[in-house]
Structure formats: structure tokens, C-alpha cells
Protein backbone atom coordinates (compact mmCIF):
# COMPACT_ATOMS: atom_id res chain seq x y z
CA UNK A 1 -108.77 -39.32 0.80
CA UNK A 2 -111.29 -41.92 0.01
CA UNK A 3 -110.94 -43.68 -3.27
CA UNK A 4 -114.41 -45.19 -2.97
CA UNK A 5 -117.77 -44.62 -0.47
CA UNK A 6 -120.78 -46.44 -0.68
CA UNK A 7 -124.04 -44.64 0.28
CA UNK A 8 -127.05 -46.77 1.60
CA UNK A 9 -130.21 -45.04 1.20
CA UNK A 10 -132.62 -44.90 4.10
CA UNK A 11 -135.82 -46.69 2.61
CA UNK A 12 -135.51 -49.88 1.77
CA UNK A 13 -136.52 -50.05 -1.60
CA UNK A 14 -133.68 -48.11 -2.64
CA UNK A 15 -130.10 -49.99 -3.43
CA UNK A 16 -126.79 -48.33 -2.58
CA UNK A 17 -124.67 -45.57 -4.68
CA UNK A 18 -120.99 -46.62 -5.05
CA UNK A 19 -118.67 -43.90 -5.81
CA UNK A 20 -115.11 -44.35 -7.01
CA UNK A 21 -112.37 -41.68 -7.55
CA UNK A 22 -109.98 -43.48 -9.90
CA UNK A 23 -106.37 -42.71 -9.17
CA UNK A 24 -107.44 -40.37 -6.13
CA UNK A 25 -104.53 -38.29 -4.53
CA UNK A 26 -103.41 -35.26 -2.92
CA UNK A 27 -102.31 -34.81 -6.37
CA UNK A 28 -105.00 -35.62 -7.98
CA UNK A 29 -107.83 -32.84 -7.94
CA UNK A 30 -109.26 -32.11 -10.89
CA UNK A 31 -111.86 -34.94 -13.39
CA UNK A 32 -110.91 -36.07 -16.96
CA UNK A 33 -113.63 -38.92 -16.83
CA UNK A 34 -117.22 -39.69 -14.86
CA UNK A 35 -119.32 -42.10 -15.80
CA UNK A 36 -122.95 -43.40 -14.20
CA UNK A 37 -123.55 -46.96 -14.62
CA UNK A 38 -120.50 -47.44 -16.09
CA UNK A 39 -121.97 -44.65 -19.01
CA UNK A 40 -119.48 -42.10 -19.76
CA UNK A 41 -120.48 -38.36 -19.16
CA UNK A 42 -120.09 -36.15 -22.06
CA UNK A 43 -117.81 -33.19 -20.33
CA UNK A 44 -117.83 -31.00 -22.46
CA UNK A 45 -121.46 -31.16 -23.67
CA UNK A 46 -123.77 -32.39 -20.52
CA UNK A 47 -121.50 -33.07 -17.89
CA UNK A 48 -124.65 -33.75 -15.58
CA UNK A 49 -126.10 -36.50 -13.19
CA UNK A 50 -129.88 -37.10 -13.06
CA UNK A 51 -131.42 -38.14 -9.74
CA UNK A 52 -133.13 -40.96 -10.96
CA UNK A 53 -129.53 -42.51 -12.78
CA UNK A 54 -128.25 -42.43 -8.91
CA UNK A 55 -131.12 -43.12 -6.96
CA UNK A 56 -132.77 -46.31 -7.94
CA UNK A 57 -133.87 -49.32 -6.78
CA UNK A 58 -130.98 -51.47 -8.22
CA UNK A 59 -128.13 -49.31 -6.86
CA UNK A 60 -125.80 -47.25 -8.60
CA UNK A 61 -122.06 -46.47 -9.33
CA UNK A 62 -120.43 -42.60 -9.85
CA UNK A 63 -117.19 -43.52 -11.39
CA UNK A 64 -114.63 -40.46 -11.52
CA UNK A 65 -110.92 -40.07 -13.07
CA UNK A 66 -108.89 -38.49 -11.42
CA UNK A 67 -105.77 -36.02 -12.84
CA UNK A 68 -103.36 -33.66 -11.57
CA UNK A 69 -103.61 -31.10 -14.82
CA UNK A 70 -106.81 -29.25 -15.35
CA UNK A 71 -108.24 -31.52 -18.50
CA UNK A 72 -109.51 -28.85 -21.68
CA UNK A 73 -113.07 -30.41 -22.79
């Protein structure tokens, strides 16, 4: 289990995605929260990422909750 990765792009021009899994665990499988930018995700309604919020020239960060009970939207 990794709780958090960073991912450097190849070009230069790009800055690095951070991704976190909040309370990550064997346990700990399913998402009750993302958020992009530290923008929540609507889950229910849109519970999409869109290239260009991840792959930009500032960096990003994929924030992710983690629970052990399948979370009802």
C-alpha cells in the first residue's frame, strides 16, 4: 500500500501529480471522498477527472478517502 505517489511528467514544462489515499489500508478499499486541487468531486453527479485539472504546468494533487463500507452517493 502506498498512501501517497508523486508522478513527474516527462517534459519539462509539466509539474508533478501528487496522489494521496487518505486513511489507505488493507481495509480500506472502497472512496467516500476525491478531490482535484483540493476541489471536491461530486460522486454522485460527475465523479470525473479532466486531463487538463491533472496535467498542468503547476502540478497537481488527486486526493482520495478512503473507507472500509461501500459509501451510497
Amino acid at each position: 500500500m502506498f498512501p501517497k505517489a508523486t508522478i513527474r511528467p516527462v517534459s519539462s514544462t509539466l509539474g508533478p501529480l501528487t496522489i494521496t489515499a487518505n486513511n489507505a489500508s488493507s481495509a480500506n478499499v472502497f472512496v467516500a471522498r476525491a478531490a482535484v486541487n483540493g476541489v471536491d468531486i461530486d460522486m454522485h453527479n460527475y465523479p470525473y477527472v479532466h486531463h487538463d485539472d491533472i496535467i498542468r504546468p503547476g502540478g497537481a494533487t488527486l486526493d482520495f478517502w478512503m473507507v472500509a463500507e461501500e459509501p451510497h452517493y
